[in-house]
C-alpha atoms as a PDB file:
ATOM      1  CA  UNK A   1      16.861 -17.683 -11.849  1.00  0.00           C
ATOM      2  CA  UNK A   2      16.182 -14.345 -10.093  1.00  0.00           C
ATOM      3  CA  UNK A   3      14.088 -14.198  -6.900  1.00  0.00           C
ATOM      4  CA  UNK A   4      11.790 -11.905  -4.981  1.00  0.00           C
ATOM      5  CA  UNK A   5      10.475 -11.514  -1.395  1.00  0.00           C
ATOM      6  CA  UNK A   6       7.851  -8.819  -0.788  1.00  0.00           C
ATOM      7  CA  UNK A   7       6.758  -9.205   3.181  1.00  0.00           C
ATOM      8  CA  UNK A   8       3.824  -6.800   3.372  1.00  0.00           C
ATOM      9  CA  UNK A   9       2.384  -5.480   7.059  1.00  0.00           C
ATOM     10  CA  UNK A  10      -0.970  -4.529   6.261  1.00  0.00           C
ATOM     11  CA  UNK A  11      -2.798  -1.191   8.444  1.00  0.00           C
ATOM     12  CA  UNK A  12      -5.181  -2.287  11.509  1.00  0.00           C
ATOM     13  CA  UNK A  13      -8.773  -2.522  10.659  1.00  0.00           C
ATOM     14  CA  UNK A  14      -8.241  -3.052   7.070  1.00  0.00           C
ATOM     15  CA  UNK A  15     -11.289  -5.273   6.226  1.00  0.00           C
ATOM     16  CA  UNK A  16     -10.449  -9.075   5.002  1.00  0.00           C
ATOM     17  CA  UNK A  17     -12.411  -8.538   2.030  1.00  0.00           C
ATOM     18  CA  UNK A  18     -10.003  -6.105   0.737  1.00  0.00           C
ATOM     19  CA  UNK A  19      -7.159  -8.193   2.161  1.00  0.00           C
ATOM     20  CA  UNK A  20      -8.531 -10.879  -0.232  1.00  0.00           C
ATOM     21  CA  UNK A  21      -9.242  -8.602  -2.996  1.00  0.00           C
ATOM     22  CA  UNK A  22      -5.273  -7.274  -3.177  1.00  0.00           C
ATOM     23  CA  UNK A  23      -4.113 -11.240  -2.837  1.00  0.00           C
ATOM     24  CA  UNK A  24      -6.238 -12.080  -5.780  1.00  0.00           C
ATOM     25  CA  UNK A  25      -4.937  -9.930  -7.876  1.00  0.00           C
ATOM     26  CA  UNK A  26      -1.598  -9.956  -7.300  1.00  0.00           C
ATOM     27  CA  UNK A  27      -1.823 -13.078  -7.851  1.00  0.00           C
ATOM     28  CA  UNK A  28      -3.790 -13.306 -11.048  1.00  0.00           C
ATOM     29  CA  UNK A  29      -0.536 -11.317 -11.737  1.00  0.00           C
ATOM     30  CA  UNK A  30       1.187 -14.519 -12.656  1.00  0.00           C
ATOM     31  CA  UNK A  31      -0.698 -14.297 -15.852  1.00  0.00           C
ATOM     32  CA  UNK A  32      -0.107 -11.335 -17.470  1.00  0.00           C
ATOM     33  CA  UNK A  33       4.013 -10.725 -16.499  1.00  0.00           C
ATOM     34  CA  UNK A  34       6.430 -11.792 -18.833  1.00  0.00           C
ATOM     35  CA  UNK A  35       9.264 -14.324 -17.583  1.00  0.00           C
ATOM     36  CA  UNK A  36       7.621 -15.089 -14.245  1.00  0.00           C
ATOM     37  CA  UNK A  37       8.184 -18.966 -12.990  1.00  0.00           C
ATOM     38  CA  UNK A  38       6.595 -18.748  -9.980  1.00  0.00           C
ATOM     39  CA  UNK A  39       4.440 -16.476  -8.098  1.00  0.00           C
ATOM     40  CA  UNK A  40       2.861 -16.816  -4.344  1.00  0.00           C
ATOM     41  CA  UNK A  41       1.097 -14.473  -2.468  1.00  0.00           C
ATOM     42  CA  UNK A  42       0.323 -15.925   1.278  1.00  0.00           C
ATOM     43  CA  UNK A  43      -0.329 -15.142   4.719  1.00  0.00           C
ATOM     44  CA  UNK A  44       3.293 -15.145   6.886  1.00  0.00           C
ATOM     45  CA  UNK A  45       3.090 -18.110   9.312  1.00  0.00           C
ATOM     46  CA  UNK A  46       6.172 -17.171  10.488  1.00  0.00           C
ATOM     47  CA  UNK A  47       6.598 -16.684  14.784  1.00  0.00           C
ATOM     48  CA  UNK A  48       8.943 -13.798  14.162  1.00  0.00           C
ATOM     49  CA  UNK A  49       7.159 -12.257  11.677  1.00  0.00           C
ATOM     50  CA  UNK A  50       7.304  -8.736  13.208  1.00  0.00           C
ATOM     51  CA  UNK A  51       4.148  -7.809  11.938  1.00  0.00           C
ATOM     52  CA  UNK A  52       4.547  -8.859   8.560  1.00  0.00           C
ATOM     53  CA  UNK A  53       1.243 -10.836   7.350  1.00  0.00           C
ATOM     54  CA  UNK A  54       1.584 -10.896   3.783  1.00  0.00           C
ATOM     55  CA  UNK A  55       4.019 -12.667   2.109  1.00  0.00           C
ATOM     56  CA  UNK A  56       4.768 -12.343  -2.647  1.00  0.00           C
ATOM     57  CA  UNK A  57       7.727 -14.796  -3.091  1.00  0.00           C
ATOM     58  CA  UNK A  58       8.262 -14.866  -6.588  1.00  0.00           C
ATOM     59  CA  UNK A  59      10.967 -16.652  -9.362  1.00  0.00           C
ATOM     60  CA  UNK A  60      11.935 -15.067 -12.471  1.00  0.00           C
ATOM     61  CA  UNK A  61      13.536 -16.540 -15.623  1.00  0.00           C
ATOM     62  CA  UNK A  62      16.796 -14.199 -15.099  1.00  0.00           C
ATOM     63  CA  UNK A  63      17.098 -10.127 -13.653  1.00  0.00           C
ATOM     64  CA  UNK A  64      15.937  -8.804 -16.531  1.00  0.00           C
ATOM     65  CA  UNK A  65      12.856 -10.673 -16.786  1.00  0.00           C
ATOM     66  CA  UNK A  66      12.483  -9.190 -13.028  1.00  0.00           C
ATOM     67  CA  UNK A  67      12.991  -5.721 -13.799  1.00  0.00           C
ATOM     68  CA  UNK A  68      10.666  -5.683 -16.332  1.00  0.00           C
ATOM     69  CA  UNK A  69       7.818  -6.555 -14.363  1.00  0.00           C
ATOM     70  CA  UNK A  70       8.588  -4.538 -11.637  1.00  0.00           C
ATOM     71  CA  UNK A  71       8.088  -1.558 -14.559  1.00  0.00           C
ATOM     72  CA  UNK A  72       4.915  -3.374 -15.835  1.00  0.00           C
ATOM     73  CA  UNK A  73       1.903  -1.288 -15.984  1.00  0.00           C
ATOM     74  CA  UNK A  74      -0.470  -3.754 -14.816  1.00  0.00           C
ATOM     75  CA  UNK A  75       1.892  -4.853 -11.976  1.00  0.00           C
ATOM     76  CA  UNK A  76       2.642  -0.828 -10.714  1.00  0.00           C
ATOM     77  CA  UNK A  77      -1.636  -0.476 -10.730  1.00  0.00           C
ATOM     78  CA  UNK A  78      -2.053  -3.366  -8.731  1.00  0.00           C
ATOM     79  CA  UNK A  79       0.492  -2.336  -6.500  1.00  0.00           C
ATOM     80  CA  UNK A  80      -0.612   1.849  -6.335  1.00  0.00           C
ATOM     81  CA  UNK A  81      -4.380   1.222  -6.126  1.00  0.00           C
ATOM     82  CA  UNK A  82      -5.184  -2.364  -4.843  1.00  0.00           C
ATOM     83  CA  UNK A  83      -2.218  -2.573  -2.406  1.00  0.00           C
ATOM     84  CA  UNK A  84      -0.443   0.591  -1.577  1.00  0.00           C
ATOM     85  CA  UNK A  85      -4.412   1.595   0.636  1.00  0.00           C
ATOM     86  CA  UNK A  86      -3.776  -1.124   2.617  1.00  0.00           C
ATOM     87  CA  UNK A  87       0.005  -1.196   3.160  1.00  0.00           C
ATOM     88  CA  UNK A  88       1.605   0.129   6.502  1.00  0.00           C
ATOM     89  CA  UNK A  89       5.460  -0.921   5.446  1.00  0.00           C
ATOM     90  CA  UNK A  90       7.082  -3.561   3.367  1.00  0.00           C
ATOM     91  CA  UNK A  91      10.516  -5.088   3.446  1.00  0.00           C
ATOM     92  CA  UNK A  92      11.585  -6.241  -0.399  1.00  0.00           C
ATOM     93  CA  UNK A  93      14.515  -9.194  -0.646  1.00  0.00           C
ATOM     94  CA  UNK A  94      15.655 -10.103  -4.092  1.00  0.00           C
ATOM     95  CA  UNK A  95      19.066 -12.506  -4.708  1.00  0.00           C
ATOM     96  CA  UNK A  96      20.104 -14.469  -7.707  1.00  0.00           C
ATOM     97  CA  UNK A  97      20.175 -18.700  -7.199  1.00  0.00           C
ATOM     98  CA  UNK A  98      18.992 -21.743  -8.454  1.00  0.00           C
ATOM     99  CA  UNK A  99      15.682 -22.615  -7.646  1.00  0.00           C
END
């Protein structure tokens, strides 16, 4: 298993609509990439979240299987034009594990 954390801190002012729009389809995402186990796009709860409010954790079948999405065409356009508007900074983690 491969995983992914994507913590996301979205600009001020950014309409929820939009918020909602860029969760939806990241995570109709789950459909389309190849090798994907699990996929989860939520608001960080966390206390210390240091301005983080979007959370993608996501579980691949092995590395490869990750670095093929992250080259994915549908997975780049969601990321460039639903997303990147929106984005202020994001902090990626990625480690290999069971699950």
């Amino acid at each position: 298993m491969f995983h992914c954390a994507i913590l996301f801190r979205l600009k001020a002012g950014i309409p929820l609509d939009r918020v909602r729009g860029a969760r939806s389809s990241l995570q109709a995402l789950v459909e389309t990439l190849p090798g994907v186990e699990h996929f989860t796009v939520t608001h960080n709860l966390a206390p210390d979240s240091g301005g983080y409010n979007l959370a993608l954790f996501s579980t691949f079948e092995s590395k490869p299987a990750f670095e093929i999405c992250q080259r994915h065409p549908e997975y780049l356009r969601v990321l460039e034009r639903e997303l990147a508007p929106l984005v202020e900074s994001r902090v990626t983690a990625w480690g290999e594990g069971e699950s």
